[in-house]
PDB file of N, CA and C in Angstrom:
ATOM      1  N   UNK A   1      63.234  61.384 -11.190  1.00  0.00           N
ATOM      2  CA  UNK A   1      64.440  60.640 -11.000  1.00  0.00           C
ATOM      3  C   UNK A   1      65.494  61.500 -10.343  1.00  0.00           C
ATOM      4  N   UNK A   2      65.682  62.843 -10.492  1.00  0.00           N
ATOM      5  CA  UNK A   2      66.642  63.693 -10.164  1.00  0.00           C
ATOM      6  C   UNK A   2      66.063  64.205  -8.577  1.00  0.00           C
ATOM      7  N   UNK A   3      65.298  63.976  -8.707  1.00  0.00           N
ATOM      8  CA  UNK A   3      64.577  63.935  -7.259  1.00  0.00           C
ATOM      9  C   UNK A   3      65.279  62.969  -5.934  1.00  0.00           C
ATOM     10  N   UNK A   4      64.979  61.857  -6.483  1.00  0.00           N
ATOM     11  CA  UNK A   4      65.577  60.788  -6.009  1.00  0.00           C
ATOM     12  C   UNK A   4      67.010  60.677  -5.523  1.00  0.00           C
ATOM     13  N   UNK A   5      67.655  60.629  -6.594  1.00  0.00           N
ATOM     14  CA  UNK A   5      69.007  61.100  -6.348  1.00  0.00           C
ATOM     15  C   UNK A   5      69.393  62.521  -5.567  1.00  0.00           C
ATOM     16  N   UNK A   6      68.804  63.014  -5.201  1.00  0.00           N
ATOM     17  CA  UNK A   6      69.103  64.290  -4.531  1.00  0.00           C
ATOM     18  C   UNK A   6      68.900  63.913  -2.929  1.00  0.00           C
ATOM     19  N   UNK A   7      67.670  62.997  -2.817  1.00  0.00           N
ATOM     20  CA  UNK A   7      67.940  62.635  -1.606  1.00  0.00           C
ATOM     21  C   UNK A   7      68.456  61.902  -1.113  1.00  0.00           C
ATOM     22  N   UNK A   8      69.526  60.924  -2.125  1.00  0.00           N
ATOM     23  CA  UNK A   8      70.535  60.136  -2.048  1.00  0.00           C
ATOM     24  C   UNK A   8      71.999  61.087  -1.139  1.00  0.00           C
ATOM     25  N   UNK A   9      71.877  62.118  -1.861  1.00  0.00           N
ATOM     26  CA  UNK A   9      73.197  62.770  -1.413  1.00  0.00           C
ATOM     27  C   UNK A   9      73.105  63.721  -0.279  1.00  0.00           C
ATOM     28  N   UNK A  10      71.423  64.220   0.043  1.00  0.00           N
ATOM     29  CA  UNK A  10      70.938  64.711   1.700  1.00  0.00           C
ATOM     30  C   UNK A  10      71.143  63.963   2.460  1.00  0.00           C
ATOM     31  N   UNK A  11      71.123  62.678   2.199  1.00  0.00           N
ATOM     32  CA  UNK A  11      70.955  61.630   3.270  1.00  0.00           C
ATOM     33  C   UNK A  11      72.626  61.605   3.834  1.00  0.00           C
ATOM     34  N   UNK A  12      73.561  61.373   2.933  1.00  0.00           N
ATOM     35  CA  UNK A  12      74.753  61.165   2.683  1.00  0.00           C
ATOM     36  C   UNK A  12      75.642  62.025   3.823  1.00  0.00           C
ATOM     37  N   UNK A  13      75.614  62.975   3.912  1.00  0.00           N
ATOM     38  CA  UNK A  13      76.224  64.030   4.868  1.00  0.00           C
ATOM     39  C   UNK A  13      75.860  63.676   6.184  1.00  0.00           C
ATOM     40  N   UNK A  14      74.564  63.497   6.722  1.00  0.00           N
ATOM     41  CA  UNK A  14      74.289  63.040   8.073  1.00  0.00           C
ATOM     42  C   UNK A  14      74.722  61.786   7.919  1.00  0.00           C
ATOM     43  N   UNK A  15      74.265  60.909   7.648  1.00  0.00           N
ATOM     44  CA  UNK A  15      74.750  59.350   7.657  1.00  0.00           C
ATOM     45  C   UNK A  15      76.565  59.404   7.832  1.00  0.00           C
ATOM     46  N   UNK A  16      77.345  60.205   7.162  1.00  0.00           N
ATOM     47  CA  UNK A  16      78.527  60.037   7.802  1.00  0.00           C
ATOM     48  C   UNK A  16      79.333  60.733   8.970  1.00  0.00           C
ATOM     49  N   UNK A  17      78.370  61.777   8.984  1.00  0.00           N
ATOM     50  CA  UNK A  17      78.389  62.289  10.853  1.00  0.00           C
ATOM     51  C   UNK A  17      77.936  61.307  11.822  1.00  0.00           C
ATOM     52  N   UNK A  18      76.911  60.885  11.386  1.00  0.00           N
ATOM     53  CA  UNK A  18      76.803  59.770  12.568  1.00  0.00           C
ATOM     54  C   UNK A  18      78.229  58.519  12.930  1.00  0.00           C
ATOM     55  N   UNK A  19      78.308  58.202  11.582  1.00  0.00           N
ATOM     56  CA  UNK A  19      79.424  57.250  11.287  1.00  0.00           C
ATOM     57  C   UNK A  19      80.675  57.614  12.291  1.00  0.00           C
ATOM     58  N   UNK A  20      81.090  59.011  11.795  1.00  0.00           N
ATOM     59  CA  UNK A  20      82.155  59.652  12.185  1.00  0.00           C
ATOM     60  C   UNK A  20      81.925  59.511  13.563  1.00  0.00           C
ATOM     61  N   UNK A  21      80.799  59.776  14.547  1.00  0.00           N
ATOM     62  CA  UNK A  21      80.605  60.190  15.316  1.00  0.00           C
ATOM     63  C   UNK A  21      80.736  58.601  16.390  1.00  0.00           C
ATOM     64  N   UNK A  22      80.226  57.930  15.699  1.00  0.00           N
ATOM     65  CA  UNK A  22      80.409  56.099  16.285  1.00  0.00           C
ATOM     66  C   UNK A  22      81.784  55.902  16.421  1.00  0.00           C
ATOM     67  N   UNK A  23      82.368  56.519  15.492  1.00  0.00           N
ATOM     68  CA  UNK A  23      84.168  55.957  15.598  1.00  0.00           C
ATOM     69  C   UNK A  23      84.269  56.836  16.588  1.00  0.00           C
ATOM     70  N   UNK A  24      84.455  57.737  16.615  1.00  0.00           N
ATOM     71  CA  UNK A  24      84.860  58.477  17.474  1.00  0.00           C
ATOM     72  C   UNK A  24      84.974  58.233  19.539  1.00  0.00           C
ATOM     73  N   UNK A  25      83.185  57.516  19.251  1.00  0.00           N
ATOM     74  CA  UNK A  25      82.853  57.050  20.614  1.00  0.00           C
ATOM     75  C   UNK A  25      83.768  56.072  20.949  1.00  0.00           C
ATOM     76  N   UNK A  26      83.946  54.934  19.675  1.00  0.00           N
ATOM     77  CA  UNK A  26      84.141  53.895  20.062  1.00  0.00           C
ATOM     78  C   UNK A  26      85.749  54.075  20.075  1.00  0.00           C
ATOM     79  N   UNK A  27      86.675  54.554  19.613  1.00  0.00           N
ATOM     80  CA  UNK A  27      88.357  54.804  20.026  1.00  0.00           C
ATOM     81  C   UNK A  27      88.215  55.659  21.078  1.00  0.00           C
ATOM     82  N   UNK A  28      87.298  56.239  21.537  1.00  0.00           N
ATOM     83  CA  UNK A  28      87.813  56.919  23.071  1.00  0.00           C
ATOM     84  C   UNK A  28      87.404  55.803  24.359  1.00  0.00           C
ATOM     85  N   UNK A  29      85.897  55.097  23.971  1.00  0.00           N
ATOM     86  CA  UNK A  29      85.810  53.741  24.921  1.00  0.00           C
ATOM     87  C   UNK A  29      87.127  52.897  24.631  1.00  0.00           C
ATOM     88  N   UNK A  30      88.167  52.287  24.120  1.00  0.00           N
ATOM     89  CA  UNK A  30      89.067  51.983  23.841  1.00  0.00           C
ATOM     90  C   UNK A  30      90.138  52.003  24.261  1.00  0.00           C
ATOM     91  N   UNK A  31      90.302  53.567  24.376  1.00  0.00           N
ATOM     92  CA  UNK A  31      91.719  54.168  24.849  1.00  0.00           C
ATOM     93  C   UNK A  31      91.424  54.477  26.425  1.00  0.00           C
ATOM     94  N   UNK A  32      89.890  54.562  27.133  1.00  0.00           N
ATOM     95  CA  UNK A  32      89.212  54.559  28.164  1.00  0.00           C
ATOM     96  C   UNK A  32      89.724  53.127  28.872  1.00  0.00           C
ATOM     97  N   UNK A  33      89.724  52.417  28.371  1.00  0.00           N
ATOM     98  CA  UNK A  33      89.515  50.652  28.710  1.00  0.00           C
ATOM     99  C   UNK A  33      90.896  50.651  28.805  1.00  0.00           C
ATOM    100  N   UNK A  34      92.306  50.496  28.437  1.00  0.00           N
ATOM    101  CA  UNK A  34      93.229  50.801  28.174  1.00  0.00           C
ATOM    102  C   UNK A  34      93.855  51.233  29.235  1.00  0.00           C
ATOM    103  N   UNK A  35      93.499  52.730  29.354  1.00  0.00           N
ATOM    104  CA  UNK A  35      93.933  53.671  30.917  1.00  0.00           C
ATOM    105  C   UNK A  35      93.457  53.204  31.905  1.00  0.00           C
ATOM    106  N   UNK A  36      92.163  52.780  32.200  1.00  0.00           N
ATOM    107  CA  UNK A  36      91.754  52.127  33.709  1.00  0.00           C
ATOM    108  C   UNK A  36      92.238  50.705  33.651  1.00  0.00           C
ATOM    109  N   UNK A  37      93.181  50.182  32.553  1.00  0.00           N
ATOM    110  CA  UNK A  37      93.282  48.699  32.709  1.00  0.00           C
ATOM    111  C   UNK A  37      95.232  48.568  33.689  1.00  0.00           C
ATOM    112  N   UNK A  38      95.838  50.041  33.282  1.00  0.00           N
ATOM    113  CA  UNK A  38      97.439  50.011  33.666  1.00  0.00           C
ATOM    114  C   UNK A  38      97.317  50.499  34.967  1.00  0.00           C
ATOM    115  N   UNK A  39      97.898  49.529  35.819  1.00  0.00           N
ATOM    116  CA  UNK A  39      98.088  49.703  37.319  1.00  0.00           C
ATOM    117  C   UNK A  39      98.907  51.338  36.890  1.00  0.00           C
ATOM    118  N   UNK A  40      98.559  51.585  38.537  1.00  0.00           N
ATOM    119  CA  UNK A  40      99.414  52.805  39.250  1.00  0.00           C
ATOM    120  C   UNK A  40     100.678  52.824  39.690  1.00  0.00           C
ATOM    121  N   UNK A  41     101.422  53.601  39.279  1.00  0.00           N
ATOM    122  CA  UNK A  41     102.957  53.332  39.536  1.00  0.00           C
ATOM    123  C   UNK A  41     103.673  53.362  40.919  1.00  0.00           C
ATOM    124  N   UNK A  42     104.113  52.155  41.523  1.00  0.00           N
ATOM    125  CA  UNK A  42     104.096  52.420  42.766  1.00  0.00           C
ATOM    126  C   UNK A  42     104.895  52.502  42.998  1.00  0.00           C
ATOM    127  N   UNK A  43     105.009  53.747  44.283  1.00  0.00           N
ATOM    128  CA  UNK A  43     105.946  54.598  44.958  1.00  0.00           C
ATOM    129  C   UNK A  43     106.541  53.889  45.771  1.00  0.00           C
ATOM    130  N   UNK A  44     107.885  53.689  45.533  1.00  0.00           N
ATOM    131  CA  UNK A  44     108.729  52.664  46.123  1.00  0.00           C
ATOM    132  C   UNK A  44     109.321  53.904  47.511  1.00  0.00           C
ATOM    133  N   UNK A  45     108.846  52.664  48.894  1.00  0.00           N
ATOM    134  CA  UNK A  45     109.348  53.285  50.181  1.00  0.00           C
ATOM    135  C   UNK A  45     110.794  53.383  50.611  1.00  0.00           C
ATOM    136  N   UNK A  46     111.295  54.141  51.444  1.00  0.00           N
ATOM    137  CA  UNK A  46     112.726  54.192  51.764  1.00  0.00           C
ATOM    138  C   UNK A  46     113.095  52.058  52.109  1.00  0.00           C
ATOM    139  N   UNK A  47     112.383  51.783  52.730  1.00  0.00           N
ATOM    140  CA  UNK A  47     111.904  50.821  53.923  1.00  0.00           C
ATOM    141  C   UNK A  47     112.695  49.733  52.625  1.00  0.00           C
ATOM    142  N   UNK A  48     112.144  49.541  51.239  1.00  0.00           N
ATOM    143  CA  UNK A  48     112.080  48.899  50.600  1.00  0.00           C
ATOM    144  C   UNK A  48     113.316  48.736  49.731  1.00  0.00           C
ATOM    145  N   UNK A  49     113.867  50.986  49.397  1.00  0.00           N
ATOM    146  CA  UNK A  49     115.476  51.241  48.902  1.00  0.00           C
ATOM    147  C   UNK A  49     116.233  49.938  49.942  1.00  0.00           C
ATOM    148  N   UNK A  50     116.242  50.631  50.758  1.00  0.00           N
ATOM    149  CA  UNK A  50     117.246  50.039  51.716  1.00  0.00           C
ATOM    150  C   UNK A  50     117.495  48.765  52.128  1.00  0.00           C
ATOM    151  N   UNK A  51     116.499  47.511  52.368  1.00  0.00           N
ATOM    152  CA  UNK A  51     116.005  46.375  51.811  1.00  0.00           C
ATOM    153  C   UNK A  51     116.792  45.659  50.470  1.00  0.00           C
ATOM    154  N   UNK A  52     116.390  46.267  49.171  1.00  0.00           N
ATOM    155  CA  UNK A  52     117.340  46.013  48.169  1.00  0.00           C
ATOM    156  C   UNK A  52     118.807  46.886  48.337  1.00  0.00           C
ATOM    157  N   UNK A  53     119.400  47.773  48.490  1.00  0.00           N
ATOM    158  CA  UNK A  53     120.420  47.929  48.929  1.00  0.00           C
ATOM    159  C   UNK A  53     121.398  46.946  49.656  1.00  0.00           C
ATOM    160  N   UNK A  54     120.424  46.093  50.663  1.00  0.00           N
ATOM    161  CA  UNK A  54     120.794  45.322  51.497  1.00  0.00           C
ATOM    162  C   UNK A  54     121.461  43.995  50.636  1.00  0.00           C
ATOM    163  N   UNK A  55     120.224  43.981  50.188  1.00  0.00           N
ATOM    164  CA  UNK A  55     120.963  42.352  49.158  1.00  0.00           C
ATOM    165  C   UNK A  55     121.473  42.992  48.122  1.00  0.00           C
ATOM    166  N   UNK A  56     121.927  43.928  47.689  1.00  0.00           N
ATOM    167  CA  UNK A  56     122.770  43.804  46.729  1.00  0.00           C
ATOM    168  C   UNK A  56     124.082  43.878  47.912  1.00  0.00           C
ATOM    169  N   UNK A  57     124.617  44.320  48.721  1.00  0.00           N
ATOM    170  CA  UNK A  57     125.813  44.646  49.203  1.00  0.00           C
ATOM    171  C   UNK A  57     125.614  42.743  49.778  1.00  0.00           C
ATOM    172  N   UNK A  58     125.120  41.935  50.064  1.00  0.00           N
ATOM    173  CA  UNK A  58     124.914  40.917  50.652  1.00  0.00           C
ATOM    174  C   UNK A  58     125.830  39.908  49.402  1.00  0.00           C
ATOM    175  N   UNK A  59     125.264  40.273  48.243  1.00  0.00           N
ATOM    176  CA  UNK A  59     125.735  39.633  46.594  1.00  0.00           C
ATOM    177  C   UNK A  59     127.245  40.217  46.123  1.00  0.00           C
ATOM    178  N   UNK A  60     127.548  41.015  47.425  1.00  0.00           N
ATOM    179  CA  UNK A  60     128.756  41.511  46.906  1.00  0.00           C
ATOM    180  C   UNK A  60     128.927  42.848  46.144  1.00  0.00           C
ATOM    181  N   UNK A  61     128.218  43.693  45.852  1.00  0.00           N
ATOM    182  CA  UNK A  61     128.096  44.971  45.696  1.00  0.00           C
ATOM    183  C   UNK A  61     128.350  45.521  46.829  1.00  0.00           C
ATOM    184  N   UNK A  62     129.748  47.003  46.545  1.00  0.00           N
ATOM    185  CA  UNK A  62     130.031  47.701  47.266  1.00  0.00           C
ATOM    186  C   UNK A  62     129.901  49.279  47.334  1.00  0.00           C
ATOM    187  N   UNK A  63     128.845  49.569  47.278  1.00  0.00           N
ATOM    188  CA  UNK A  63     128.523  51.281  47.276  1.00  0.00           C
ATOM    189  C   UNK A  63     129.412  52.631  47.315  1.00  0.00           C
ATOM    190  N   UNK A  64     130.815  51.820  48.352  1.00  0.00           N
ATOM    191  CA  UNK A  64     131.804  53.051  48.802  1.00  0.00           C
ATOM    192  C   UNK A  64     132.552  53.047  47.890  1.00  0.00           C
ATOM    193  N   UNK A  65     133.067  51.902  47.273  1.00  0.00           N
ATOM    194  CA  UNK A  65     133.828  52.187  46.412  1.00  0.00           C
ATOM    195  C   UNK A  65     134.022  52.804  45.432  1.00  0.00           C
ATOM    196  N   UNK A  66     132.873  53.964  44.945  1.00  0.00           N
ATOM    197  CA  UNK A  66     132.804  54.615  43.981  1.00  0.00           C
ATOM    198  C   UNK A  66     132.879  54.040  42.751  1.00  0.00           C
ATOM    199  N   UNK A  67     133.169  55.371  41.937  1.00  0.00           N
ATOM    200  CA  UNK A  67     133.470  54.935  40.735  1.00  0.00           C
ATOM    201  C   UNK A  67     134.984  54.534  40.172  1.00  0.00           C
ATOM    202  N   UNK A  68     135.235  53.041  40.142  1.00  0.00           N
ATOM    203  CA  UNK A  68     136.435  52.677  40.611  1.00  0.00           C
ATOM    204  C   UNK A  68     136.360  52.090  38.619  1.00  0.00           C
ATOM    205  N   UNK A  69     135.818  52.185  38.212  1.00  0.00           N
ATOM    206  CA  UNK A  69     136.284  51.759  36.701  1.00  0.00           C
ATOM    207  C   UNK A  69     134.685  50.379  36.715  1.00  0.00           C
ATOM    208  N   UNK A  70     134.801  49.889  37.494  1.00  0.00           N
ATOM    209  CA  UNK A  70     134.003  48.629  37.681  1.00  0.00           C
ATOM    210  C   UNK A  70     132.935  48.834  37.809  1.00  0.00           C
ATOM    211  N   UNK A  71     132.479  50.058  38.028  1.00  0.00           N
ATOM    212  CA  UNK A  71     130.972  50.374  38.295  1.00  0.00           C
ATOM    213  C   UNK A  71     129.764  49.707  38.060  1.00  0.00           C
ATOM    214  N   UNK A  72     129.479  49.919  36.822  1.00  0.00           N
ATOM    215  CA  UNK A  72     128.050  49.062  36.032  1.00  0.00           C
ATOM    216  C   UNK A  72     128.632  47.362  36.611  1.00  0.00           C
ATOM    217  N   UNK A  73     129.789  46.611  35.954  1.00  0.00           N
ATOM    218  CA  UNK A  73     129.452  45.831  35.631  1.00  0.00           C
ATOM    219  C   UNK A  73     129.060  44.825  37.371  1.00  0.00           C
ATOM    220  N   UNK A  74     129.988  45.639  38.120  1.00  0.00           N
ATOM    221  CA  UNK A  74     129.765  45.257  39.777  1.00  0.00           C
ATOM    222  C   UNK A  74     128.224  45.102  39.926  1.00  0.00           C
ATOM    223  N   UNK A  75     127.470  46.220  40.141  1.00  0.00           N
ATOM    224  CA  UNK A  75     126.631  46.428  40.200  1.00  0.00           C
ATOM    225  C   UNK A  75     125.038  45.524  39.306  1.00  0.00           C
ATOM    226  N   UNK A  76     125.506  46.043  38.262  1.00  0.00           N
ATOM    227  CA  UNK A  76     124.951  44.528  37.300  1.00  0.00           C
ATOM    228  C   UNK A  76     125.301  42.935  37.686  1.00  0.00           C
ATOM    229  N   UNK A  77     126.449  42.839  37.850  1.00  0.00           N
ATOM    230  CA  UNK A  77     126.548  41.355  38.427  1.00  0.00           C
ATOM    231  C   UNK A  77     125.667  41.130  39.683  1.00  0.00           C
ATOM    232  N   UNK A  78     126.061  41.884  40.804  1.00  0.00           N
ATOM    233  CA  UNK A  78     124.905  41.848  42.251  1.00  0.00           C
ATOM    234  C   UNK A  78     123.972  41.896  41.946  1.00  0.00           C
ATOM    235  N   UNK A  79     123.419  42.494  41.001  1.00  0.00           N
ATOM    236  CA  UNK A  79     121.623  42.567  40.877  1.00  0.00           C
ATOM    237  C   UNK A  79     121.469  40.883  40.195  1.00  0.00           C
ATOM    238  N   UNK A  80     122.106  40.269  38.764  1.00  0.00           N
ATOM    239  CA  UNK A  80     122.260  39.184  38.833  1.00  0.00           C
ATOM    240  C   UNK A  80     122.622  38.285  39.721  1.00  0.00           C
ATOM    241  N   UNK A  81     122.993  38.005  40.711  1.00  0.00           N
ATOM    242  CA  UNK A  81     122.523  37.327  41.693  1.00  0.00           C
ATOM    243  C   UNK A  81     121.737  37.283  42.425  1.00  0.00           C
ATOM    244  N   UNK A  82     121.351  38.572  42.701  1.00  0.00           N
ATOM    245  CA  UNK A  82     119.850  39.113  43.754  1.00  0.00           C
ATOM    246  C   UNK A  82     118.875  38.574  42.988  1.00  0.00           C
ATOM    247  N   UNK A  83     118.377  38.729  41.906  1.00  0.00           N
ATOM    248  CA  UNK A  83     117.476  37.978  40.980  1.00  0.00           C
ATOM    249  C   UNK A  83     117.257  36.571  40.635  1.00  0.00           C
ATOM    250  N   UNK A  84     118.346  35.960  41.106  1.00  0.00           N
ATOM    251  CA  UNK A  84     118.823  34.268  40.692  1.00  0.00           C
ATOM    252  C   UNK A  84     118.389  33.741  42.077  1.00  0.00           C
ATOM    253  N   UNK A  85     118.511  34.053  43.088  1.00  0.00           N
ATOM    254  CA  UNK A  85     118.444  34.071  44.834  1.00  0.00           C
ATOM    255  C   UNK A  85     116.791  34.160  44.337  1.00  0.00           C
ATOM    256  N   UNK A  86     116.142  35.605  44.253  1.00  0.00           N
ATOM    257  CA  UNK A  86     114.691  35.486  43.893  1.00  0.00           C
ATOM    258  C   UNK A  86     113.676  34.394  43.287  1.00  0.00           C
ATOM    259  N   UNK A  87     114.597  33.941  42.469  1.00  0.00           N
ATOM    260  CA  UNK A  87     113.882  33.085  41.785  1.00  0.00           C
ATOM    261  C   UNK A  87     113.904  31.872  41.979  1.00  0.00           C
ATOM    262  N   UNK A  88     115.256  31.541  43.158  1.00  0.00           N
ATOM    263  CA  UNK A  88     114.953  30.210  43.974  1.00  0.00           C
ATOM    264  C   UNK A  88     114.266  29.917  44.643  1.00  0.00           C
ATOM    265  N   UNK A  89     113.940  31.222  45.072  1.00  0.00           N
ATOM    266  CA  UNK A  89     112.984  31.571  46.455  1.00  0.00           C
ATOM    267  C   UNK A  89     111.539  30.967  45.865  1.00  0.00           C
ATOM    268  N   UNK A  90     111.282  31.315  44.927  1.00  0.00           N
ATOM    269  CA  UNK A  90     109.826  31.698  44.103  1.00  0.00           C
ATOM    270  C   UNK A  90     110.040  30.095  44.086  1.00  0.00           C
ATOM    271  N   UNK A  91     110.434  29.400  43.051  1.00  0.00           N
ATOM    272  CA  UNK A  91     110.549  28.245  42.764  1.00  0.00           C
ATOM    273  C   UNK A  91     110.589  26.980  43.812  1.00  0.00           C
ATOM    274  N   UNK A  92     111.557  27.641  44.993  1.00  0.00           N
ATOM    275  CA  UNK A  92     110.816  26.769  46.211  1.00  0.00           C
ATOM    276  C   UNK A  92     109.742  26.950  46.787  1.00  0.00           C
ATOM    277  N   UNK A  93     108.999  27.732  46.842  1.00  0.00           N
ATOM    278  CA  UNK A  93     107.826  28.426  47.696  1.00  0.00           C
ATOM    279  C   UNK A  93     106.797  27.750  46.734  1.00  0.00           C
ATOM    280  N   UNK A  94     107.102  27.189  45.042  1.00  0.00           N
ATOM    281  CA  UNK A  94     105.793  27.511  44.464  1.00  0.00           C
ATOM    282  C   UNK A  94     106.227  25.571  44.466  1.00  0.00           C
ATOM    283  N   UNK A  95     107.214  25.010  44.717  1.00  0.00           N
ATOM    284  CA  UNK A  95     107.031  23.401  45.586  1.00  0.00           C
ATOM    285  C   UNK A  95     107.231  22.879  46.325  1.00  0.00           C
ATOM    286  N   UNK A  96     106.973  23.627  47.137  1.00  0.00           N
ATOM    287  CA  UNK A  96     106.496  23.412  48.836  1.00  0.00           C
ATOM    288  C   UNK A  96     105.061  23.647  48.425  1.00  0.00           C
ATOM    289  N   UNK A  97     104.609  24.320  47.850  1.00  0.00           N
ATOM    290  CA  UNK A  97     103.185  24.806  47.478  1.00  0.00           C
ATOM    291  C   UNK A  97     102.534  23.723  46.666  1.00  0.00           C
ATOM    292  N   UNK A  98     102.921  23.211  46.070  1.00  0.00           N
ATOM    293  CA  UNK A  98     102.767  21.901  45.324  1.00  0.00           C
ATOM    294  C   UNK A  98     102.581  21.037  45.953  1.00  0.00           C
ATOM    295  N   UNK A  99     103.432  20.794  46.540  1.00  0.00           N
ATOM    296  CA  UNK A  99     103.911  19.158  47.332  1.00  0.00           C
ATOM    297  C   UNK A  99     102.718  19.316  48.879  1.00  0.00           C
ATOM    298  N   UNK A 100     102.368  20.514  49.030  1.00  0.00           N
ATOM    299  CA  UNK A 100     101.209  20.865  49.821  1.00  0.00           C
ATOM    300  C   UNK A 100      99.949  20.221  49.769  1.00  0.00           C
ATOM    301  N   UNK A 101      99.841  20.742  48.493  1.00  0.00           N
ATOM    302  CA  UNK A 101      98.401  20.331  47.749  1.00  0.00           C
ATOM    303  C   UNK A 101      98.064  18.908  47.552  1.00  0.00           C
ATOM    304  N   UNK A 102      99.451  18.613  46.975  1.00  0.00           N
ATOM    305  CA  UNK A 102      99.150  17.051  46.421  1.00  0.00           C
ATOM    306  C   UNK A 102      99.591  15.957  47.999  1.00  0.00           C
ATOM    307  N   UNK A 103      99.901  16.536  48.857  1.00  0.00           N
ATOM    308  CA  UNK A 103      99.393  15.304  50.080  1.00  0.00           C
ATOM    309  C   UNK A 103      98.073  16.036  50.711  1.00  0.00           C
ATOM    310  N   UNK A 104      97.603  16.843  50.958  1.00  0.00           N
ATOM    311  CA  UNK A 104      96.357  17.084  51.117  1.00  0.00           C
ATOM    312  C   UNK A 104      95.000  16.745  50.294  1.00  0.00           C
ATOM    313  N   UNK A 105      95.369  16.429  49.129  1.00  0.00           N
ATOM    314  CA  UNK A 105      94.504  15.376  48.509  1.00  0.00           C
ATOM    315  C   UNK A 105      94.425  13.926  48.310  1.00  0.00           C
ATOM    316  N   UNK A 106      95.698  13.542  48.876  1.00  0.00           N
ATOM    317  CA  UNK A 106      95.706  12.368  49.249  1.00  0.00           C
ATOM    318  C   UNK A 106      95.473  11.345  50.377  1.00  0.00           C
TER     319      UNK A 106
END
């Protein structure tokens, strides 16, 4: 009987290396899946600064004026409009895109 039990507790030590060793695989496939899943951070061109620069001074943001007390909230307001403008854009484009579809199936 003491036999028995002895190879209860030989067994015991490998059996949880393996164990250990499964987790192990399986949180690095995980954190693997994870990293190849987050795009690459993309390097925004001068072409593109200057572009948004553009529409914000377009929204009424003024660059020269320094730091005149008004700073952020100037600046924050122009980008709120540059974004509101964006999203008209999007919103017409995506029904015209609509209204596309549905007479072409008709």
């Amino acid at each position: 009987m003491k036999s028995g039990s002895l190879n209860q507790y030989a067994v015991s030590p490998l059996l949880s290396l393996v164990i250990v060793g499964v987790m192990l695989m399986a949180s690095s496939a995980s954190v693997d899946a994870q990293t190849v899943s987050e795009p690459e951070p993309h390097q925004v061109t001068r072409a593109e600064v200057m572009h948004e620069l553009e529409e914000l001074e377009a929204a009424g943001y003024n660059p020269s004026t320094g730091d005149d007390g008004s700073y952020p909230a100037d600046l924050q307001a122009a980008e709120a409009k540059v974004a509101a403008m964006h999203r008209t854009e999007r919103a017409a484009a995506m029904n015209a895109e609509q209204s596309g579809q549905t007479l072409r199936t008709h």
